[in-house]
PDB file of N, CA and C in Angstrom:
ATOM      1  N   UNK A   1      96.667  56.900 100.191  1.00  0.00           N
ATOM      2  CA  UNK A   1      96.911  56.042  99.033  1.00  0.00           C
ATOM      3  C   UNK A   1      95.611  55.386  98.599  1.00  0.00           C
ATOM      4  N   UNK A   2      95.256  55.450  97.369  1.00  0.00           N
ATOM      5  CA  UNK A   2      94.360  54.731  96.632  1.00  0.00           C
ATOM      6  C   UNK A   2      95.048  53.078  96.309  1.00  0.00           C
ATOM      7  N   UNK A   3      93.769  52.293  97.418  1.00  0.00           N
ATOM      8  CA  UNK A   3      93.919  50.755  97.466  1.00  0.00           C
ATOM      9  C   UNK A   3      94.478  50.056  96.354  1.00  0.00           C
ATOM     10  N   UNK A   4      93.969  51.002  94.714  1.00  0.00           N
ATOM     11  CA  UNK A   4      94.282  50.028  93.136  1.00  0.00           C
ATOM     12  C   UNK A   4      95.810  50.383  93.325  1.00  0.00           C
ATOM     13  N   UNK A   5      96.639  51.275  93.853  1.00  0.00           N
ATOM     14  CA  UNK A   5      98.230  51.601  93.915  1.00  0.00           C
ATOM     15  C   UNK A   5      98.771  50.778  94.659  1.00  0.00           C
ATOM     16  N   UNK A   6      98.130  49.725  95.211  1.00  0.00           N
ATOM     17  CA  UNK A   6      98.939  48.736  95.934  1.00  0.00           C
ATOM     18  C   UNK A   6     100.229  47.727  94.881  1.00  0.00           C
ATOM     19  N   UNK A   7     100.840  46.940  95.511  1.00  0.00           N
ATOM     20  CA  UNK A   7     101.278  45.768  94.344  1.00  0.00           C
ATOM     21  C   UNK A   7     100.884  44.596  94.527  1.00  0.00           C
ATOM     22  N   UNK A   8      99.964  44.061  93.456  1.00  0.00           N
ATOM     23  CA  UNK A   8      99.707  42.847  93.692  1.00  0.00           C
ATOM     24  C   UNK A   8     100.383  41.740  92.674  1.00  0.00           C
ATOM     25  N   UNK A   9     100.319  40.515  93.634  1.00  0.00           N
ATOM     26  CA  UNK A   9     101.127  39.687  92.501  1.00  0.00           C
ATOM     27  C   UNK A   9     100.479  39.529  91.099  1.00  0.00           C
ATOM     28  N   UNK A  10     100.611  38.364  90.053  1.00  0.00           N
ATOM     29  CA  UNK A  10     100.221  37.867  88.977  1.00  0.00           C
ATOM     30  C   UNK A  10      98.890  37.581  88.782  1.00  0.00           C
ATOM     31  N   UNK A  11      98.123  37.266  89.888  1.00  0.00           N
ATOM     32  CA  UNK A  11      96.932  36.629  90.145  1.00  0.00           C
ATOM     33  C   UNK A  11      96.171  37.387  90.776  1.00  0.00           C
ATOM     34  N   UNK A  12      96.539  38.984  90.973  1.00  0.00           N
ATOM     35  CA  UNK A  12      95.812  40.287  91.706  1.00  0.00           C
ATOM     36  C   UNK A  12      95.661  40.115  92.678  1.00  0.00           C
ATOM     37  N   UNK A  13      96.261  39.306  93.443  1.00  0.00           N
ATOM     38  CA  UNK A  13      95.968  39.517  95.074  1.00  0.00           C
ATOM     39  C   UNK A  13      97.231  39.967  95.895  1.00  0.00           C
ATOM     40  N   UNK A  14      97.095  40.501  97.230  1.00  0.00           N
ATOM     41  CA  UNK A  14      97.903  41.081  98.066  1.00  0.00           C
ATOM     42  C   UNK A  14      98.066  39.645  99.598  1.00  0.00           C
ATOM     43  N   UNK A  15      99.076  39.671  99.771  1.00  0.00           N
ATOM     44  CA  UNK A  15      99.230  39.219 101.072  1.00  0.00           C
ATOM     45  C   UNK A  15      98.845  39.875 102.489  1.00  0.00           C
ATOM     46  N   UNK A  16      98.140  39.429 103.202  1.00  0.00           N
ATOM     47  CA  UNK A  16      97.570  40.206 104.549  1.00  0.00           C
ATOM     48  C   UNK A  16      97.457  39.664 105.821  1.00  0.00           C
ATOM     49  N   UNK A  17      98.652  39.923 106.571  1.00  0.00           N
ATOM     50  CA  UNK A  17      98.601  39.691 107.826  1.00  0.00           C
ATOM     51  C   UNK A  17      97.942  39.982 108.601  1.00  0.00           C
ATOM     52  N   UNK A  18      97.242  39.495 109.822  1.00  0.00           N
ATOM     53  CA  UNK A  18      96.036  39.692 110.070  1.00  0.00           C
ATOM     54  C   UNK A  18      96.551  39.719 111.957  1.00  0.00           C
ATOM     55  N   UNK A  19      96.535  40.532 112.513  1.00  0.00           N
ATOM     56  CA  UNK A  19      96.959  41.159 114.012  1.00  0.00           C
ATOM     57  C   UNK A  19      95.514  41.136 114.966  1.00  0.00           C
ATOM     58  N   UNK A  20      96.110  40.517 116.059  1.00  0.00           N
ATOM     59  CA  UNK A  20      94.660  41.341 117.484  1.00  0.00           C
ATOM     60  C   UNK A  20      95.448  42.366 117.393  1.00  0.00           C
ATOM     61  N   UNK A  21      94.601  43.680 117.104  1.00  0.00           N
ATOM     62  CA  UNK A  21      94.675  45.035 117.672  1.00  0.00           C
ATOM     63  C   UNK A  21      94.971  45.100 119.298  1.00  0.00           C
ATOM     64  N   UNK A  22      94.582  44.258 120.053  1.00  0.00           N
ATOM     65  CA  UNK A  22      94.376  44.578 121.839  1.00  0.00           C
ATOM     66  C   UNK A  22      96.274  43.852 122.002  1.00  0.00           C
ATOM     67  N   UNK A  23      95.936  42.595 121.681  1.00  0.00           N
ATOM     68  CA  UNK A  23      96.997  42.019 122.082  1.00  0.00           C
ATOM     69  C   UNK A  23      98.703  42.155 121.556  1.00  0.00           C
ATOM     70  N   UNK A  24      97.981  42.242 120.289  1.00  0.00           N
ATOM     71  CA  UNK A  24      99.599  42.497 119.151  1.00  0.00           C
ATOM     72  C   UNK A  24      99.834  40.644 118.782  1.00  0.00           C
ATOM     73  N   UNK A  25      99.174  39.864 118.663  1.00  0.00           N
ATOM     74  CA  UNK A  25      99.281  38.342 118.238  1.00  0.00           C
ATOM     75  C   UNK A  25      99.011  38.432 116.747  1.00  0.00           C
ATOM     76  N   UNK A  26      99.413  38.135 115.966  1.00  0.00           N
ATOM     77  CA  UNK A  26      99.337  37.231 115.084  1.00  0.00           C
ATOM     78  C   UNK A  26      98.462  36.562 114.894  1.00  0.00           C
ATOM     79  N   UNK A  27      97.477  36.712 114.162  1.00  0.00           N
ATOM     80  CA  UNK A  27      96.444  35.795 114.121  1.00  0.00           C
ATOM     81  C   UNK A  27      96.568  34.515 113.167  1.00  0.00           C
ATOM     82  N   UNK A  28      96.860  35.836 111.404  1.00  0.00           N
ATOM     83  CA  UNK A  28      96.366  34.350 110.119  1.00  0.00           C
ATOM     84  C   UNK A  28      97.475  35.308 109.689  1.00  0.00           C
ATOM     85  N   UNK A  29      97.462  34.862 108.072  1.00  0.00           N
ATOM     86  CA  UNK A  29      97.385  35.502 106.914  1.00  0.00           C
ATOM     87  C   UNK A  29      96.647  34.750 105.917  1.00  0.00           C
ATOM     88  N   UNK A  30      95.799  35.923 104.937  1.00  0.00           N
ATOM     89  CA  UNK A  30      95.409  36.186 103.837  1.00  0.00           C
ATOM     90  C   UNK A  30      95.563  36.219 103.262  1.00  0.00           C
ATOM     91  N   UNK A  31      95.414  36.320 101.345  1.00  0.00           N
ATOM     92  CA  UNK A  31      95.225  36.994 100.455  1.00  0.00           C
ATOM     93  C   UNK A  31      94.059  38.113 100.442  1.00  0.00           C
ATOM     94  N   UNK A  32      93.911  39.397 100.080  1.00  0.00           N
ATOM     95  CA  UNK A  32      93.320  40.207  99.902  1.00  0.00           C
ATOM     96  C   UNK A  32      92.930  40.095  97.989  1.00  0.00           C
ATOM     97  N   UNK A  33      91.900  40.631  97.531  1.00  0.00           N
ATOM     98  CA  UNK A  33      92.262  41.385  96.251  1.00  0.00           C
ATOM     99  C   UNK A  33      91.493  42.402  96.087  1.00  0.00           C
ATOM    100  N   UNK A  34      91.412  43.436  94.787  1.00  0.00           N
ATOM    101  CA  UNK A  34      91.057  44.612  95.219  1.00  0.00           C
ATOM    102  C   UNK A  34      89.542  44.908  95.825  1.00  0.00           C
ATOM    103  N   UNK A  35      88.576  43.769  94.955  1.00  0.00           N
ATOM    104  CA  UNK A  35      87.494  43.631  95.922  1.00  0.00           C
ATOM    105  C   UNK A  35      87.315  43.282  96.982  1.00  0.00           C
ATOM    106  N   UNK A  36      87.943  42.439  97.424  1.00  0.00           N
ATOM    107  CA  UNK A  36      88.194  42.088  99.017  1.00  0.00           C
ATOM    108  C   UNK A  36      88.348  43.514 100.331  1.00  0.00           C
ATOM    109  N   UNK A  37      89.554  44.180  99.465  1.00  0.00           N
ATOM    110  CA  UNK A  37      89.794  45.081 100.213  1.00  0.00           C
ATOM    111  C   UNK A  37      88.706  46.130 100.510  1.00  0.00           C
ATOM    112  N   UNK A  38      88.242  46.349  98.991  1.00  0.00           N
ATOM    113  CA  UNK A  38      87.277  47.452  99.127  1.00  0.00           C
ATOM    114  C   UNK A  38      85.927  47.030 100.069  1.00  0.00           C
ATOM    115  N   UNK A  39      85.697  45.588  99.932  1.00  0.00           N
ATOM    116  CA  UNK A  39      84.382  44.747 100.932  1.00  0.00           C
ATOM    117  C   UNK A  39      84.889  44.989 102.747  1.00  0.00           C
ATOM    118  N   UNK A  40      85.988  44.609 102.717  1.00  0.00           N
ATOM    119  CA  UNK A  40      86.505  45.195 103.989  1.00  0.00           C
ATOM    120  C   UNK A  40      86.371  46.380 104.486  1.00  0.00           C
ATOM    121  N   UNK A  41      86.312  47.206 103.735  1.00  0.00           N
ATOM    122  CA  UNK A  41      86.771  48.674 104.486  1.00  0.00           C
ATOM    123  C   UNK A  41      85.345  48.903 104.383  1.00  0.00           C
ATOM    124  N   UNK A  42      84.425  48.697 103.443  1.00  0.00           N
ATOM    125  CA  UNK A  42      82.714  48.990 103.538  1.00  0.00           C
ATOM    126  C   UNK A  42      82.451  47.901 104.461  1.00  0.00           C
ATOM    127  N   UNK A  43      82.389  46.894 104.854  1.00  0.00           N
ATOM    128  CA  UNK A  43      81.921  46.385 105.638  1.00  0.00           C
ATOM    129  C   UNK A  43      82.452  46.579 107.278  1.00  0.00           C
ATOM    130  N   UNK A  44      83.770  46.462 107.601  1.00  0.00           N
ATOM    131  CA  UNK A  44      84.405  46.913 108.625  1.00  0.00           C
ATOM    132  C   UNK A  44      84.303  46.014 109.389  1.00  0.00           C
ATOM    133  N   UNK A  45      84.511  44.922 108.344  1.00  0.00           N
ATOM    134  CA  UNK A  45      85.155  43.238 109.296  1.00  0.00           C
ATOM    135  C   UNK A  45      85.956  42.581 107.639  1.00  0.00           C
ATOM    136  N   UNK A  46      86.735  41.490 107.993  1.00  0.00           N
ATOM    137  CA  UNK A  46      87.584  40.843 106.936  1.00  0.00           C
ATOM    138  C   UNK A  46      86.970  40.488 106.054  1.00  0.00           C
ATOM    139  N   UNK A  47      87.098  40.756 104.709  1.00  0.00           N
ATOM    140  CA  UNK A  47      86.931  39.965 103.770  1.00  0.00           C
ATOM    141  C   UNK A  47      88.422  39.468 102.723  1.00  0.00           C
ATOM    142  N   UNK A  48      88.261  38.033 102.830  1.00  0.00           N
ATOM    143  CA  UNK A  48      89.684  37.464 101.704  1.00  0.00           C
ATOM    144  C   UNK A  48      89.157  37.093 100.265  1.00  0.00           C
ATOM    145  N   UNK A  49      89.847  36.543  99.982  1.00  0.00           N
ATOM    146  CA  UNK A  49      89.905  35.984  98.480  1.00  0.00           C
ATOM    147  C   UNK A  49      90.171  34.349  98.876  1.00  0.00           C
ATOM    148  N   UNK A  50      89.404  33.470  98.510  1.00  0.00           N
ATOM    149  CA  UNK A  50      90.273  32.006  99.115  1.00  0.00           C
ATOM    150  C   UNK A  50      90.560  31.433  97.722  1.00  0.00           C
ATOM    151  N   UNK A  51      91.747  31.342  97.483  1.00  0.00           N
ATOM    152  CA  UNK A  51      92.546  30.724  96.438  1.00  0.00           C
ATOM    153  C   UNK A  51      91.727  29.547  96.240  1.00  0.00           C
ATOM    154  N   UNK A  52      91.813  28.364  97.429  1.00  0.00           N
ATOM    155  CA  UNK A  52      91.131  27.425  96.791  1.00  0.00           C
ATOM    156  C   UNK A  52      90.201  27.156  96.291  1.00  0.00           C
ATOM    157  N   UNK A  53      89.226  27.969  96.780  1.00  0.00           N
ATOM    158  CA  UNK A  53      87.329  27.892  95.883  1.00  0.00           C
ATOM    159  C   UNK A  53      87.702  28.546  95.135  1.00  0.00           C
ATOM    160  N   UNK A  54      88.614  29.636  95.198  1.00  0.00           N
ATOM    161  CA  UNK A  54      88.297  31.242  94.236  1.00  0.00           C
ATOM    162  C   UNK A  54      86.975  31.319  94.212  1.00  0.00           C
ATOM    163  N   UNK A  55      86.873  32.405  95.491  1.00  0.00           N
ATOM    164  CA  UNK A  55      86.188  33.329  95.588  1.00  0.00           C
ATOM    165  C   UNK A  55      85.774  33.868  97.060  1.00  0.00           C
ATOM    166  N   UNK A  56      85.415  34.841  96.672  1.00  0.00           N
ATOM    167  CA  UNK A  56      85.326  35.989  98.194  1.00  0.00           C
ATOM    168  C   UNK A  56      84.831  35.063  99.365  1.00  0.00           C
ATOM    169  N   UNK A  57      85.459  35.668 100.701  1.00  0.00           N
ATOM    170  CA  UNK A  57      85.443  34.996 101.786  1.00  0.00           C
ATOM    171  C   UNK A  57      85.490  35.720 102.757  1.00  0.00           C
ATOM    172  N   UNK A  58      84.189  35.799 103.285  1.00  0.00           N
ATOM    173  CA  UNK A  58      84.355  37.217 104.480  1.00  0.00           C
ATOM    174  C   UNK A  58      84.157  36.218 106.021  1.00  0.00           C
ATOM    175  N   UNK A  59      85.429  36.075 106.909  1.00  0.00           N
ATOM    176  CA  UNK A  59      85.539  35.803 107.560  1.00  0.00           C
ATOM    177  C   UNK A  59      85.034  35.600 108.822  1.00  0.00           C
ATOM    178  N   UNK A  60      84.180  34.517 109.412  1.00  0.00           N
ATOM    179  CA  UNK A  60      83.255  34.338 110.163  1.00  0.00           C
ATOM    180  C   UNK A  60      81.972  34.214 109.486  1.00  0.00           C
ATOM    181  N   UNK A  61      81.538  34.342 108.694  1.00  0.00           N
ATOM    182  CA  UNK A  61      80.232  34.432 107.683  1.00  0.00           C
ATOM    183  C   UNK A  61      79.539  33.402 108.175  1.00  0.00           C
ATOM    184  N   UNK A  62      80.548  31.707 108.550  1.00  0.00           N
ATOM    185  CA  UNK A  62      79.682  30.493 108.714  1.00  0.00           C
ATOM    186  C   UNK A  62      80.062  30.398 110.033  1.00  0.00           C
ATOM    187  N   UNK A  63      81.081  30.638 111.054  1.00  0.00           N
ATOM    188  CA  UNK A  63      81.486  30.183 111.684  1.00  0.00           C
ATOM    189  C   UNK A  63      81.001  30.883 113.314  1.00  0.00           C
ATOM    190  N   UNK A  64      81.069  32.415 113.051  1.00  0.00           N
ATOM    191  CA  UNK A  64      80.429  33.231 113.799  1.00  0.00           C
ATOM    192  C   UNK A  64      81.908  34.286 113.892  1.00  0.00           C
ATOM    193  N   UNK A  65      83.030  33.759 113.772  1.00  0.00           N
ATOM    194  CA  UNK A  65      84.381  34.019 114.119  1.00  0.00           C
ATOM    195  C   UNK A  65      84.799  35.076 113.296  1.00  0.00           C
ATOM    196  N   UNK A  66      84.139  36.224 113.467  1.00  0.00           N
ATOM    197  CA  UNK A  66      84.504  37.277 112.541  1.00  0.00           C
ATOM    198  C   UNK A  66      85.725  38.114 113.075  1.00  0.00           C
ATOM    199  N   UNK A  67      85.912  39.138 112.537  1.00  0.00           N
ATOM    200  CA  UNK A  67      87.221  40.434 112.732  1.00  0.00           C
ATOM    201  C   UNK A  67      86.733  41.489 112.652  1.00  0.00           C
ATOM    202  N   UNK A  68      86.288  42.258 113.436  1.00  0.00           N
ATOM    203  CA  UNK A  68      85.661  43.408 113.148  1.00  0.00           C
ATOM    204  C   UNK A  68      87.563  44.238 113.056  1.00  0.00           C
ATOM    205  N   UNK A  69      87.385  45.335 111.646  1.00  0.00           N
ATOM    206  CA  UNK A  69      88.488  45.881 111.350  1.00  0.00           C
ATOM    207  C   UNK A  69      88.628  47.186 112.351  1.00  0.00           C
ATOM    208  N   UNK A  70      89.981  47.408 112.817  1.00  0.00           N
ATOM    209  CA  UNK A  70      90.624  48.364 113.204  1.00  0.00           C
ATOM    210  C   UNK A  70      90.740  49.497 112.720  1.00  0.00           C
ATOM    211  N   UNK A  71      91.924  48.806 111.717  1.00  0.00           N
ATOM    212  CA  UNK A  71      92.963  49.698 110.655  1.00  0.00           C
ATOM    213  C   UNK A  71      93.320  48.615 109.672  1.00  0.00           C
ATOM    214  N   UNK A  72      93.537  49.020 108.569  1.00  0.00           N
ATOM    215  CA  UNK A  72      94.406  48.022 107.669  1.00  0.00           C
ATOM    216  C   UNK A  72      95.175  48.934 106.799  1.00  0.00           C
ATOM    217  N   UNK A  73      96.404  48.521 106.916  1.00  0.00           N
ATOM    218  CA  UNK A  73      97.606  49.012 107.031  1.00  0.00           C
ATOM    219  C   UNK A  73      98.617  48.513 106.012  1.00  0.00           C
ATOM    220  N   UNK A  74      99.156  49.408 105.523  1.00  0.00           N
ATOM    221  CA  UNK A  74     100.101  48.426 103.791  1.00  0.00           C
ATOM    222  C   UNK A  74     101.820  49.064 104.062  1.00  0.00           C
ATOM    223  N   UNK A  75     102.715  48.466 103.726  1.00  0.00           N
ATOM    224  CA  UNK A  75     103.745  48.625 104.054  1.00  0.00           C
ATOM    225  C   UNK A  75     104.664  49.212 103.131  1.00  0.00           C
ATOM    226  N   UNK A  76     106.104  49.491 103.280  1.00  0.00           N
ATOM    227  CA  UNK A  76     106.360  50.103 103.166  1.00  0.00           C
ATOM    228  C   UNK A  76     106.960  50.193 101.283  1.00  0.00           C
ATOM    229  N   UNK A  77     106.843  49.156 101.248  1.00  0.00           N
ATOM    230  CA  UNK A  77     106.933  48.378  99.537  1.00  0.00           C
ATOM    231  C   UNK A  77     105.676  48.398  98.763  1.00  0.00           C
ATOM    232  N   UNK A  78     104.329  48.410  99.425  1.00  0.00           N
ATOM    233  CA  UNK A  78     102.832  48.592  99.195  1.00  0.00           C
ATOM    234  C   UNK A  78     102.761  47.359  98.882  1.00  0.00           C
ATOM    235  N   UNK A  79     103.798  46.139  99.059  1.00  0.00           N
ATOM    236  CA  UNK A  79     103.245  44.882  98.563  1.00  0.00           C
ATOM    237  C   UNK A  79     102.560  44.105  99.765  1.00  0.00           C
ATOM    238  N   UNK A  80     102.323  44.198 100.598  1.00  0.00           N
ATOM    239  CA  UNK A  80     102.261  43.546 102.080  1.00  0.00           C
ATOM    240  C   UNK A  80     101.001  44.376 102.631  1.00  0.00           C
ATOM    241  N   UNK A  81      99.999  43.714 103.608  1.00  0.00           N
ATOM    242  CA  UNK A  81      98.964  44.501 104.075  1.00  0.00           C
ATOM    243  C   UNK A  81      98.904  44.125 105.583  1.00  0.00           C
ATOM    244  N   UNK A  82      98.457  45.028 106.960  1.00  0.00           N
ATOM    245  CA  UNK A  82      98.016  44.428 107.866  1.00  0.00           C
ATOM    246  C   UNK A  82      97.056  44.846 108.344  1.00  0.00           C
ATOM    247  N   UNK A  83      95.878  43.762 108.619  1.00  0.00           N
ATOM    248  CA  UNK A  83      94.793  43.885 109.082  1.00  0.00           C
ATOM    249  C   UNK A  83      94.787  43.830 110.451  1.00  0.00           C
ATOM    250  N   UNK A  84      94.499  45.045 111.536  1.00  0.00           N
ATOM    251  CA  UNK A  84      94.448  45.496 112.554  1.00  0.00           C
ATOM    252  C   UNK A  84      92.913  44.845 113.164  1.00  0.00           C
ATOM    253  N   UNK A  85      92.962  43.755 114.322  1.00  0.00           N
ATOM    254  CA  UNK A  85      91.492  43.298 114.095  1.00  0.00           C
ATOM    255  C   UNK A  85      90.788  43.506 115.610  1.00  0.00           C
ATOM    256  N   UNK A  86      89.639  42.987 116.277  1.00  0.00           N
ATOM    257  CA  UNK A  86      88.775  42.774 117.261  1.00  0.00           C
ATOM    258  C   UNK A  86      88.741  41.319 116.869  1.00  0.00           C
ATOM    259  N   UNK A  87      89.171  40.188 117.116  1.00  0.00           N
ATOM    260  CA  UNK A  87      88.666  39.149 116.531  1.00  0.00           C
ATOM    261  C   UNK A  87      87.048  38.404 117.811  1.00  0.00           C
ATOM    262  N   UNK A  88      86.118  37.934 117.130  1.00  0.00           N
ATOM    263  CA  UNK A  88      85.220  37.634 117.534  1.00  0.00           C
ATOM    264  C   UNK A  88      85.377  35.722 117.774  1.00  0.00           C
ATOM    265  N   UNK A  89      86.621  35.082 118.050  1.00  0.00           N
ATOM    266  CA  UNK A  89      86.786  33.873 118.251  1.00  0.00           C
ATOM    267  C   UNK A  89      88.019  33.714 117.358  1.00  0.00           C
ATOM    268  N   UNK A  90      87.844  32.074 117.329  1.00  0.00           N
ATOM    269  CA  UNK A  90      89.637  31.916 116.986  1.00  0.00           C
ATOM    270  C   UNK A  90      89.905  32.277 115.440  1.00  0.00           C
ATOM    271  N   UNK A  91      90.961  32.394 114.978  1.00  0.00           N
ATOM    272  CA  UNK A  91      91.062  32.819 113.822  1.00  0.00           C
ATOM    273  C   UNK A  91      91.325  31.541 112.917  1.00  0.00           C
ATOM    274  N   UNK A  92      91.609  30.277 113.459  1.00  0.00           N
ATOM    275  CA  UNK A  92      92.192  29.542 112.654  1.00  0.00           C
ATOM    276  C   UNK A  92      91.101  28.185 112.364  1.00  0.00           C
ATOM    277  N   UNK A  93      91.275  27.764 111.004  1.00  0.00           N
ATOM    278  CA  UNK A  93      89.746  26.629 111.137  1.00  0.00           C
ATOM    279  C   UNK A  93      89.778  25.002 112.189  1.00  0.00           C
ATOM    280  N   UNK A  94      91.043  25.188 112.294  1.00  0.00           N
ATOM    281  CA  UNK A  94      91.240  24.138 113.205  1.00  0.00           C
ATOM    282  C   UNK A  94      90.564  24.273 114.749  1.00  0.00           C
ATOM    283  N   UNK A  95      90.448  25.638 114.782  1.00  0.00           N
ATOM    284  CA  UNK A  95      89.624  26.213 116.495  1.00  0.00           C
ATOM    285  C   UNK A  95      90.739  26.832 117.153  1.00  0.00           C
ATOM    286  N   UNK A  96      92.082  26.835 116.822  1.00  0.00           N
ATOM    287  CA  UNK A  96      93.230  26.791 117.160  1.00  0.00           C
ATOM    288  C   UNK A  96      92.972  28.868 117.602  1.00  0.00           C
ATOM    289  N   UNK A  97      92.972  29.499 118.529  1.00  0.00           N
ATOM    290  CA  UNK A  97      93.177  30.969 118.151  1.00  0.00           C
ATOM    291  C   UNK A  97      93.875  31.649 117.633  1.00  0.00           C
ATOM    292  N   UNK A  98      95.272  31.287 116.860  1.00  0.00           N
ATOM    293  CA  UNK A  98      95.729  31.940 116.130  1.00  0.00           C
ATOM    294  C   UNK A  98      96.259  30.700 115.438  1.00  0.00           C
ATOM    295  N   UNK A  99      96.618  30.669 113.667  1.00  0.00           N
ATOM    296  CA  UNK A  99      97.080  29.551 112.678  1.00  0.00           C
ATOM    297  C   UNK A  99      98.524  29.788 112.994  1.00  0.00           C
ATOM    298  N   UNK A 100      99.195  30.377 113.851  1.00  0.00           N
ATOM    299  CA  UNK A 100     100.466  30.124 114.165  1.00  0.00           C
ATOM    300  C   UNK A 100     101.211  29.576 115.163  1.00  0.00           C
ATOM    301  N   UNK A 101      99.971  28.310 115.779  1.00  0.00           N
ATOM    302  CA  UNK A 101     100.282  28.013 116.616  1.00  0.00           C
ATOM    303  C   UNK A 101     101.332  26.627 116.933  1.00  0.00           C
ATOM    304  N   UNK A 102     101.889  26.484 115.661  1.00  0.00           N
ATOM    305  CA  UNK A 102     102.847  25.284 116.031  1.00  0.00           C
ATOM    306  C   UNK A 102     104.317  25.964 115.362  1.00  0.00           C
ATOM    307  N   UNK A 103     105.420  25.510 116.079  1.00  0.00           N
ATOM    308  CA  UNK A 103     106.766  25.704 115.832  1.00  0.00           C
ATOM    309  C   UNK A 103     107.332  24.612 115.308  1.00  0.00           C
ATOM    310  N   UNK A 104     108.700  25.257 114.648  1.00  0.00           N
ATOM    311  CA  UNK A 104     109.978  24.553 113.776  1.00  0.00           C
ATOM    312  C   UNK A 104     110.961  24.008 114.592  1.00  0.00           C
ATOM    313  N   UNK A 105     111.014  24.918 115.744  1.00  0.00           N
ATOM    314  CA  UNK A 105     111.949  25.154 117.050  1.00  0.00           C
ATOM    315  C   UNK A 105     111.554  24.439 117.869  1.00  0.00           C
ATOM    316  N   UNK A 106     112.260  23.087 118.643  1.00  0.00           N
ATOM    317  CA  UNK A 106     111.936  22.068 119.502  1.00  0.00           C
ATOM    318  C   UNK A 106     112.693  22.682 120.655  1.00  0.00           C
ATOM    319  N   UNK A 107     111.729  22.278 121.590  1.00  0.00           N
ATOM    320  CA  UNK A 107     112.695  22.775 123.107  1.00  0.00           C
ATOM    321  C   UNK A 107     112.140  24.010 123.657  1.00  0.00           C
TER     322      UNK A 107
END
């Protein structure tokens, strides 16, 4: 599949879940857009889109905490993406290793 055949929302970006390849965790999610994607797959570590600055955001750039890419992987609707990673430190800006680290579920 050619990356522009994806579906992106209103605002051209894709949603992208972002996986340890070793472990199978959950790291983040993303927005992707089509430059993003294409910076990713030439570079062969993450690059996002960050809504709030708007504009490209290749992950670890300042922090050291990069993703070297696996696979990235689109589903079965083409609206959804997953980024298969090596992560090089935690994924989340809090230091936290993965941004899914708090629950809804008490107990």
């Amino acid at each position: 599949m050619n990356f522009s055949e994806l579906k992106y929302n209103d605002a051209g970006l894709i949603p992208c879940i972002v996986q340890d390849a070793n472990t199978g965790e959950v790291l983040m999610m993303a927005w992707m857009s089509a430059e993003s994607i294409g910076l990713t797959l030439e570079r062969g570590e993450t690059v996002f889109w960050s809504r709030s600055r708007q504009e490209l955001w290749h992950k670890g750039a300042t922090s050291g905490n990069t993703q070297k890419l696996v696979d990235l992987r689109y589903d079965c609707d083409a609206d959804t993406l997953l980024a298969l990673v090596h992560p090089a430190g935690p994924a989340c800006h809090t230091g936290e290793r993965t941004c899914f680290y708090r629950s809804l579920v008490k107990g």
